[in-house]
Protein backbone atom coordinates (compact mmCIF):
# COMPACT_ATOMS: atom_id res chain seq x y z
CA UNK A 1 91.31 98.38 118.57
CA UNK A 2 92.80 100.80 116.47
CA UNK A 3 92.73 101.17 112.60
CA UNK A 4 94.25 103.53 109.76
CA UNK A 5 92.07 103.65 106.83
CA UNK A 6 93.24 105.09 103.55
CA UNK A 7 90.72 106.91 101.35
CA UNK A 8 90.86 107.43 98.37
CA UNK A 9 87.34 109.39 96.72
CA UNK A 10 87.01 109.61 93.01
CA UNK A 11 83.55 111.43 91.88
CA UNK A 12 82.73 110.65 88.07
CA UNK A 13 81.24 113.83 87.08
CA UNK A 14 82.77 117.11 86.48
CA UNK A 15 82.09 119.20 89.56
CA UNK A 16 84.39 116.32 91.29
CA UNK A 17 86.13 119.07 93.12
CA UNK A 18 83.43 120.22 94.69
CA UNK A 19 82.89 116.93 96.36
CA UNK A 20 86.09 115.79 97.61
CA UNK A 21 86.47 119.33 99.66
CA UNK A 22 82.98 118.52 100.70
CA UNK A 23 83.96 115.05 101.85
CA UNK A 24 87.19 116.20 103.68
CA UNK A 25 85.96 119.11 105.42
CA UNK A 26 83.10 116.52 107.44
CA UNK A 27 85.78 113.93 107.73
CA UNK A 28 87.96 116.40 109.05
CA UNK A 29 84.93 117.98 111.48
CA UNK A 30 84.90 114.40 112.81
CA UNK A 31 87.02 114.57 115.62
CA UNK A 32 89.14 111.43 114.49
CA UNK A 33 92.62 112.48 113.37
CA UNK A 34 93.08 113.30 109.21
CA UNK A 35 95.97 113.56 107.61
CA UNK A 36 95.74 114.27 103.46
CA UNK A 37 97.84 114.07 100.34
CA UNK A 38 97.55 114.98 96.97
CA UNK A 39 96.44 111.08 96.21
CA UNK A 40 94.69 109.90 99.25
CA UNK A 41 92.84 110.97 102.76
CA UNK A 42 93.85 108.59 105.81
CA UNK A 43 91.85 108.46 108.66
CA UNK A 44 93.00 107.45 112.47
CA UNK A 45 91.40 106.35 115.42
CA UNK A 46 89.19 103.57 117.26
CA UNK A 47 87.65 100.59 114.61
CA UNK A 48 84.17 101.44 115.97
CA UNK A 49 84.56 105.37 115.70
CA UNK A 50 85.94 105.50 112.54
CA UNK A 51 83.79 103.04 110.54
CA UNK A 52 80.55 104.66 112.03
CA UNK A 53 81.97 107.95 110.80
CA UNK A 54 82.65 106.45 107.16
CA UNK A 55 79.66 104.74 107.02
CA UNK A 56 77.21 108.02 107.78
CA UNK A 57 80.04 110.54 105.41
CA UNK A 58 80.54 107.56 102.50
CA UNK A 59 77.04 107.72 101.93
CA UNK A 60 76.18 111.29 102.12
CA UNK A 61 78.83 112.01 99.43
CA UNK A 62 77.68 108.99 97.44
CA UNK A 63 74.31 110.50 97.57
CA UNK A 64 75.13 114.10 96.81
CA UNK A 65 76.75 112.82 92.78
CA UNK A 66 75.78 110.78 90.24
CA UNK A 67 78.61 108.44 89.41
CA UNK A 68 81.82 108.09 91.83
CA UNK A 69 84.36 105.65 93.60
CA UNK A 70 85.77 104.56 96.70
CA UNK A 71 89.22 102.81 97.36
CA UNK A 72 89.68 101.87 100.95
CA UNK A 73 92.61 100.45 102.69
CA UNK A 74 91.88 98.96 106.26
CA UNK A 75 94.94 98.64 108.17
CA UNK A 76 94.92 96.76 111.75
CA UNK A 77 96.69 99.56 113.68
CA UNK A 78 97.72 103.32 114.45
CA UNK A 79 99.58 104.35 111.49
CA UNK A 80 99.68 107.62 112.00
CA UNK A 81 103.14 107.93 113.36
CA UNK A 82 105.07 105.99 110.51
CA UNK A 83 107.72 108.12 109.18
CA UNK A 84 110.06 106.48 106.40
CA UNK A 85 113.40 104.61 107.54
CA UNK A 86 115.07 105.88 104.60
């Protein structure tokens, strides 16, 4: 099965910059296709791949900070192809 997964990583603190690049760079070293925006990271790929991938990178960047958030959108297929109709 196939998911999309939208991230979106907000680190409370001021070095926040820091730990978004951080976060994208071992998403992106993941092997799982990445596509980014100013607003949001999405993630591609198999349901089992991905969330083991999230699960080990989710936690080293929540343990690397102080204060941050995580907004996640799970999507139930391969996303990364839509292109608008309009």
């Amino acid at each position: 099965m196939h998911i999309s997964v939208e991230l979106t990583f907000s680190p409370l603190q001021d070095d926040f910059e820091e730990h978004i690049i951080n976060f994208i760079k071992k998403l992106r070293a993941s092997g799982l296709k990445i596509v980014e925006n100013p607003l949001s990271t999405n993630v591609y790929g198999d349901y089992e791949t991905v969330m083991a991938v999230l699960h080990t990178e989710i936690k080293t960047a929540f343990e690397s900070m102080d204060k941050g958030l995580m907004y996640m959108k799970i999507v139930k297929s391969d996303r990364s192809g839509y292109e608008p109709h309009f």
